[in-house]
N, C-alpha and C. Protein backbone atom coordinates (compact mmCIF):
# COMPACT_ATOMS: atom_id res chain seq x y z
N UNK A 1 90.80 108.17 88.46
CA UNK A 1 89.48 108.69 88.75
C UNK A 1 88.43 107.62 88.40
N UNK A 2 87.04 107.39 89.39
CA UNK A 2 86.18 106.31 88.99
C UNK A 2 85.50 106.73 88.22
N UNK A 3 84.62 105.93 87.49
CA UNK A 3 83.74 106.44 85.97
C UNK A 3 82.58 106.61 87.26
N UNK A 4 81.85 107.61 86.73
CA UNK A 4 80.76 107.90 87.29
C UNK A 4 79.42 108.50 86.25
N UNK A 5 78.15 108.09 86.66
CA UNK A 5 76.98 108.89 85.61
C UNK A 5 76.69 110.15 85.70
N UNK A 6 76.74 111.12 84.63
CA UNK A 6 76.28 112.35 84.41
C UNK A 6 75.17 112.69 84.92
N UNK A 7 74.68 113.47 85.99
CA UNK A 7 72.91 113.32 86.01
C UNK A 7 72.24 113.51 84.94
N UNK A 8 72.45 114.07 83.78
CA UNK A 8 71.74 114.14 82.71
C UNK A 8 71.85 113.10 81.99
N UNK A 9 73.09 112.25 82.02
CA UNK A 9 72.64 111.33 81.24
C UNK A 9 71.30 110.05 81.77
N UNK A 10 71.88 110.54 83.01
CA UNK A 10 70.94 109.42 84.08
C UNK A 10 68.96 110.28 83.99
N UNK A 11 68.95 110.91 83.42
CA UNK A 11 68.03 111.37 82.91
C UNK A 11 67.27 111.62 81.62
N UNK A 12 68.52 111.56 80.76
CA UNK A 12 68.08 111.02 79.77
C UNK A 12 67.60 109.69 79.13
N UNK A 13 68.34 109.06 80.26
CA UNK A 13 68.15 107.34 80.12
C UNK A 13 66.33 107.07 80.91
N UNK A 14 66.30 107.94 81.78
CA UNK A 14 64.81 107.45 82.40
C UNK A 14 63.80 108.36 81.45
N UNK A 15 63.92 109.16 80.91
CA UNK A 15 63.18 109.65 79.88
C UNK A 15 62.94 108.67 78.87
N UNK A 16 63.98 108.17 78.23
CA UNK A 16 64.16 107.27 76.88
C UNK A 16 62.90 106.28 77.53
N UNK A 17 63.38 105.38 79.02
CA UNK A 17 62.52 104.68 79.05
C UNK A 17 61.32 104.46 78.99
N UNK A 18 60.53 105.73 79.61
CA UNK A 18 59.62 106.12 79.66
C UNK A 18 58.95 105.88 78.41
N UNK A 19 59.64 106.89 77.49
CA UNK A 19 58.69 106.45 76.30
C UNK A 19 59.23 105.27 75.16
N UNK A 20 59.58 104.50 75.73
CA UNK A 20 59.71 102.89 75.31
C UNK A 20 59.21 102.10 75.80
N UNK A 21 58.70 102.32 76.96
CA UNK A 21 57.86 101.29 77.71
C UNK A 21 56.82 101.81 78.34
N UNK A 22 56.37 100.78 79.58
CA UNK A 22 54.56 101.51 79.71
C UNK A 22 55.65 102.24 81.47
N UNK A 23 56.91 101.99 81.63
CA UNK A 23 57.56 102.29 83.12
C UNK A 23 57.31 103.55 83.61
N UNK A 24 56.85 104.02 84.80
CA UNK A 24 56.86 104.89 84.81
C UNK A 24 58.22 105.43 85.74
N UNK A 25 59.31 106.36 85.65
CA UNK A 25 60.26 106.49 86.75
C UNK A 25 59.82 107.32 87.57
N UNK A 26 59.89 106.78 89.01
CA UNK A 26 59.45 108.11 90.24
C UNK A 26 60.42 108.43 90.63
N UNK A 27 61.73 107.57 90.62
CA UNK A 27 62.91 108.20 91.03
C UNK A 27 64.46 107.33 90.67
N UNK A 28 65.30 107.66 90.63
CA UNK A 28 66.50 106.57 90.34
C UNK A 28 67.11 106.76 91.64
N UNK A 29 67.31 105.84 91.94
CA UNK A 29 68.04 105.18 93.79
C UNK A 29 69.71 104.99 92.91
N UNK A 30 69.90 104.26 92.12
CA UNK A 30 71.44 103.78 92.26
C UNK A 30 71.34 103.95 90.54
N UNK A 31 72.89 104.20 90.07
CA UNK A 31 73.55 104.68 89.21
C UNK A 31 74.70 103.91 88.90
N UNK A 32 75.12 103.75 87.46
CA UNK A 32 76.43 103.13 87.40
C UNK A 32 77.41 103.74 86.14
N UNK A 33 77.87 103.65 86.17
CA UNK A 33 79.30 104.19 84.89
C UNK A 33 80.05 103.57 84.64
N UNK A 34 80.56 102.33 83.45
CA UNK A 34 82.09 101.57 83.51
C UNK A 34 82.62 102.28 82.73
N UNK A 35 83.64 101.81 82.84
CA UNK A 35 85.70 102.48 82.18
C UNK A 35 85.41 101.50 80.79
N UNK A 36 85.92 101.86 79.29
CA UNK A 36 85.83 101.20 78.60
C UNK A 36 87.81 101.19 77.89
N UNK A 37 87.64 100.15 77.85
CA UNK A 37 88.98 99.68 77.41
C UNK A 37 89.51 99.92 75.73
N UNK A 38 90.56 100.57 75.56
CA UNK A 38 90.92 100.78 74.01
C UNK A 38 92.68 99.88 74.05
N UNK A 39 92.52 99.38 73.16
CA UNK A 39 94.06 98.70 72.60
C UNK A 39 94.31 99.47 71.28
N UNK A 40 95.79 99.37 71.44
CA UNK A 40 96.44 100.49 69.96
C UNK A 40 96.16 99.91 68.98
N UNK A 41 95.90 98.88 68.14
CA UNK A 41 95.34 98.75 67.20
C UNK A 41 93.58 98.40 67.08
N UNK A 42 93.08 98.88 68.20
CA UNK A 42 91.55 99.27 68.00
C UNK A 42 90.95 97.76 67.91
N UNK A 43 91.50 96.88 68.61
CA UNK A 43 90.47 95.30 68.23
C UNK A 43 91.11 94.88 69.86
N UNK A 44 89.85 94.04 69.92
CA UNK A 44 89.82 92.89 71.35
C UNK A 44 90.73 92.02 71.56
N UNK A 45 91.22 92.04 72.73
CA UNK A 45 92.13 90.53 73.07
C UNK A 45 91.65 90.36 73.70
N UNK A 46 91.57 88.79 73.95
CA UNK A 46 91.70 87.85 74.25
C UNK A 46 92.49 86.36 74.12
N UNK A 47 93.01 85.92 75.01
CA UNK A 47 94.06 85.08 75.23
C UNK A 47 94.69 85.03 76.15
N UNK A 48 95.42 83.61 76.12
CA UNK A 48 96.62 83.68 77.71
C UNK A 48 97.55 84.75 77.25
N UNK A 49 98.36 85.88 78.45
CA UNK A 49 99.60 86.19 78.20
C UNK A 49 100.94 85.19 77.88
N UNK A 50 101.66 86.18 77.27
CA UNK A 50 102.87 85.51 76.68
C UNK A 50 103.62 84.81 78.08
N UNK A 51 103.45 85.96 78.86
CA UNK A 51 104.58 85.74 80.11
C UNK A 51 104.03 84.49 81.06
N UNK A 52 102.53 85.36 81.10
CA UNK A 52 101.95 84.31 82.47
C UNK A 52 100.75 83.76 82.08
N UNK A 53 100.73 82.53 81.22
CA UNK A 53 100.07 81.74 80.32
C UNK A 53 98.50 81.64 81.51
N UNK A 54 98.60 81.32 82.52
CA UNK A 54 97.64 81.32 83.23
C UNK A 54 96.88 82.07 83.72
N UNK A 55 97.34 83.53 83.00
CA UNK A 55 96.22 84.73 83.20
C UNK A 55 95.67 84.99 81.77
N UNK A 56 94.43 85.15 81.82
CA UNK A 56 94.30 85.06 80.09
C UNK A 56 93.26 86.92 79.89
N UNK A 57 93.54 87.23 78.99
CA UNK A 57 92.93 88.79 78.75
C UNK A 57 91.98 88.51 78.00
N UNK A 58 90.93 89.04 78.42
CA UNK A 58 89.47 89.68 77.59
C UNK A 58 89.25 90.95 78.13
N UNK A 59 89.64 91.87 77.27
CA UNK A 59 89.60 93.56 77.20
C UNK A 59 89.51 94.03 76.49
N UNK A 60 89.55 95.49 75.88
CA UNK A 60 89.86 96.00 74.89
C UNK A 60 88.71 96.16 74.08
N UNK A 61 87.27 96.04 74.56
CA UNK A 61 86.09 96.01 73.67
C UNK A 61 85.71 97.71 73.44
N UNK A 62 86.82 98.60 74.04
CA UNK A 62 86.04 100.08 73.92
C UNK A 62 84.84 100.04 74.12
N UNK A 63 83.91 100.36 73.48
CA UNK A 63 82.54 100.90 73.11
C UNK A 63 81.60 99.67 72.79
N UNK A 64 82.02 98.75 72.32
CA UNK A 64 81.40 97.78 71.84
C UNK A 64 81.31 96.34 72.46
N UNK A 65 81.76 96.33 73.92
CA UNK A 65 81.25 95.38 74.84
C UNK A 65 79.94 94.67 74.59
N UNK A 66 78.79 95.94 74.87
CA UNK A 66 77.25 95.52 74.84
C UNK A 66 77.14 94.58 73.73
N UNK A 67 77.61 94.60 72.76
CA UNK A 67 77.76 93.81 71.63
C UNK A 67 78.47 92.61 71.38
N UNK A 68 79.56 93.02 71.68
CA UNK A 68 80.69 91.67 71.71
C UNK A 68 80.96 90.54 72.49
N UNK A 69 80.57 91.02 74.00
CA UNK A 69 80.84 90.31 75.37
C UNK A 69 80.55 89.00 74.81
N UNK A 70 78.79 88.37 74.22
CA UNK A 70 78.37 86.99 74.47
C UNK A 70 79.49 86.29 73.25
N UNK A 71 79.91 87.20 72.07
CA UNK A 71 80.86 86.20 71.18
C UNK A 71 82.32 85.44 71.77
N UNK A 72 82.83 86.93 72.35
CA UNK A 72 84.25 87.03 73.08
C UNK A 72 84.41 86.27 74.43
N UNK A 73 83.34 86.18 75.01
CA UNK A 73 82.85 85.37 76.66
C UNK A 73 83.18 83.71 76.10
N UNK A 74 82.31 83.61 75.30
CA UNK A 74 82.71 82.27 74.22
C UNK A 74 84.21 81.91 73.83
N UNK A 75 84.41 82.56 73.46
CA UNK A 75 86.18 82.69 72.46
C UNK A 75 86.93 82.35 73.52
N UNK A 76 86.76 83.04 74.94
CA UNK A 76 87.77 83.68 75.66
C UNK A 76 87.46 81.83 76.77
N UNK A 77 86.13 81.44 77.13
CA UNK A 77 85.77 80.62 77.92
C UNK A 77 86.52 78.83 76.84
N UNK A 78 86.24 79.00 75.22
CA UNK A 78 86.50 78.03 74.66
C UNK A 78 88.65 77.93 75.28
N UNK A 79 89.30 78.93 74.79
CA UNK A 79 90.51 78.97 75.09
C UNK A 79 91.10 78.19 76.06
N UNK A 80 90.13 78.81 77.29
CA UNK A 80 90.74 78.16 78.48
C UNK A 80 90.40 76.78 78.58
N UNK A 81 89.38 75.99 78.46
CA UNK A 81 88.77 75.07 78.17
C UNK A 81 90.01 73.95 77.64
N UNK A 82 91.21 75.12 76.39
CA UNK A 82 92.16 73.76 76.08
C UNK A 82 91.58 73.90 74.37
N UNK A 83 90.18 74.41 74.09
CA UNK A 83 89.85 74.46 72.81
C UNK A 83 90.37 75.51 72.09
N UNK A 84 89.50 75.61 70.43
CA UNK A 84 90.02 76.87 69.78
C UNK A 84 88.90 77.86 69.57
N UNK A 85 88.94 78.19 68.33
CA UNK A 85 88.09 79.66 68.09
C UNK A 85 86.76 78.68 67.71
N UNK A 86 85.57 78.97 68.37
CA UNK A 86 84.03 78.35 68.33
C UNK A 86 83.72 78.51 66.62
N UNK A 87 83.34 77.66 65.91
CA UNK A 87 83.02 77.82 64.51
C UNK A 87 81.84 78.66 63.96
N UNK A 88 81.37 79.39 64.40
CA UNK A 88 80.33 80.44 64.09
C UNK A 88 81.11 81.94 64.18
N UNK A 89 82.31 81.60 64.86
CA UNK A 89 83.00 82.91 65.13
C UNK A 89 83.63 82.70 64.16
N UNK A 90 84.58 81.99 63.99
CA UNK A 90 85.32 81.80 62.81
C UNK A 90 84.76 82.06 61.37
N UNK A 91 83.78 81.82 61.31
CA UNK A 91 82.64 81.70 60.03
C UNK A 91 82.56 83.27 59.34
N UNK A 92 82.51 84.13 60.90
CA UNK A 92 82.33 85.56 60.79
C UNK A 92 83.96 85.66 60.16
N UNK A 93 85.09 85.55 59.82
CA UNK A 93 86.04 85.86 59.43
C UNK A 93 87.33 86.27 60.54
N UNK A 94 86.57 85.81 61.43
CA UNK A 94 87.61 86.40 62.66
C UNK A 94 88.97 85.13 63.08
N UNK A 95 89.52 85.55 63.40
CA UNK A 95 90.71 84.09 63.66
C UNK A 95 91.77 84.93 65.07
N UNK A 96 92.38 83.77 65.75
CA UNK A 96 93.12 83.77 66.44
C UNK A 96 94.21 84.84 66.96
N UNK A 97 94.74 84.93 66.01
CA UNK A 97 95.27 85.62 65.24
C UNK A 97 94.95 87.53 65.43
N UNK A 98 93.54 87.66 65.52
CA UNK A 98 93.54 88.64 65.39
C UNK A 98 93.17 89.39 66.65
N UNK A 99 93.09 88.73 67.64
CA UNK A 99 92.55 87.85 69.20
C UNK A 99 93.84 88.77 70.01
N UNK A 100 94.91 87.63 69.50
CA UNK A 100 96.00 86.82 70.41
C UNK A 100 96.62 88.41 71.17
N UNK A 101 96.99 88.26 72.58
CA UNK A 101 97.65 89.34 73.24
C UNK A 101 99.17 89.30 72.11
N UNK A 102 99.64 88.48 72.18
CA UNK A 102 100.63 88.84 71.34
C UNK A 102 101.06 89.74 69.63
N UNK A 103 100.06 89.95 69.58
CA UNK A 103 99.89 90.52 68.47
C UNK A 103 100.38 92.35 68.76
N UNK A 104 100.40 92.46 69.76
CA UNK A 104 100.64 93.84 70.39
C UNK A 104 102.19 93.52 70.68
N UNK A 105 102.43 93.18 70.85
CA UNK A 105 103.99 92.80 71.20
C UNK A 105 105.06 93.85 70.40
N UNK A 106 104.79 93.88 69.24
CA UNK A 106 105.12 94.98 68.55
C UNK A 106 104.90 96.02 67.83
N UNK A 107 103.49 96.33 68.69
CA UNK A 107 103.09 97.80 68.13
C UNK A 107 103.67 99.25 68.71
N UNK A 108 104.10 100.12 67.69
CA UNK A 108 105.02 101.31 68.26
C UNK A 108 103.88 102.44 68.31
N UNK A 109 104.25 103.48 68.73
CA UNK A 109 103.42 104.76 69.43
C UNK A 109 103.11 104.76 67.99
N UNK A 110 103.65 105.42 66.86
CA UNK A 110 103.04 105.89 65.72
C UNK A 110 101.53 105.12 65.56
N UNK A 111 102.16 103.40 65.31
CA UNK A 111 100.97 102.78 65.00
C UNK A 111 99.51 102.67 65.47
N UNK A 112 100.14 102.78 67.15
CA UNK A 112 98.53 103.80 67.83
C UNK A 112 98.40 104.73 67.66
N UNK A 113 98.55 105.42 67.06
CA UNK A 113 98.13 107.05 66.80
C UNK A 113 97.40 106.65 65.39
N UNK A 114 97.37 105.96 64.79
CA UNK A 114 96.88 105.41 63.82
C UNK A 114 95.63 104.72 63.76
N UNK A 115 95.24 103.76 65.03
CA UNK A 115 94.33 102.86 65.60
C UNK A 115 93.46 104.17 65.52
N UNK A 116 93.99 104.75 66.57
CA UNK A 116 92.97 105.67 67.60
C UNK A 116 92.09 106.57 66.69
């Protein structure tokens, strides 16, 4: 099924604006909704796959895309590049490691029921 907007939420959103800005809405023409991605232990990959080194994953941001994309866009763009983890990311405590698609390799149902 495609993600689609609630009219209320699509109304609540032109309300919000309204009184955040001077905008006034006369009407909303087009609408959007994305699918948000969850991995069983609840954190982002990014990296080449194990199998097919030349496809590389950035997913898994759930909820927290709006947030993450410009760090992970980085991480995910340094990788392919041939480089490693950008040093401001690293700084934040984050490593490779916690990234890597492989890290799922052996997570069992329990342990997502755990994430989730």
């Amino acid at each position: 099924m495609d993600a689609f907007a609630e009219d209320i939420d699509v109304a609540i959103g032109a309300e919000r604006l309204e009184r955040a800005t001077t905008i006034e809405v006369q009407r909303v023409s087009r609408s959007w909704a994305g699918l948000r991605t969850f991995v069983a232990d609840g954190s982002p990959v990014v990296g080449p796959d194990d199998e097919f080194p030349d496809f590389v994953w950035l997913v898994g941001q759930g909820g927290y895309g709006i947030k993450t994309s410009p760090a992970l866009s980085r991480v995910c763009a340094s990788l392919i590049a041939g480089g490693g983890l950008p040093d401001d990311v690293a700084r934040q405590g984050v490593s490779l490691d916690d990234l890597t698609p492989h890290r799922l390799r052996n997570v069992t149902p329990e342990a997502s029921k755990v994430a989730s």
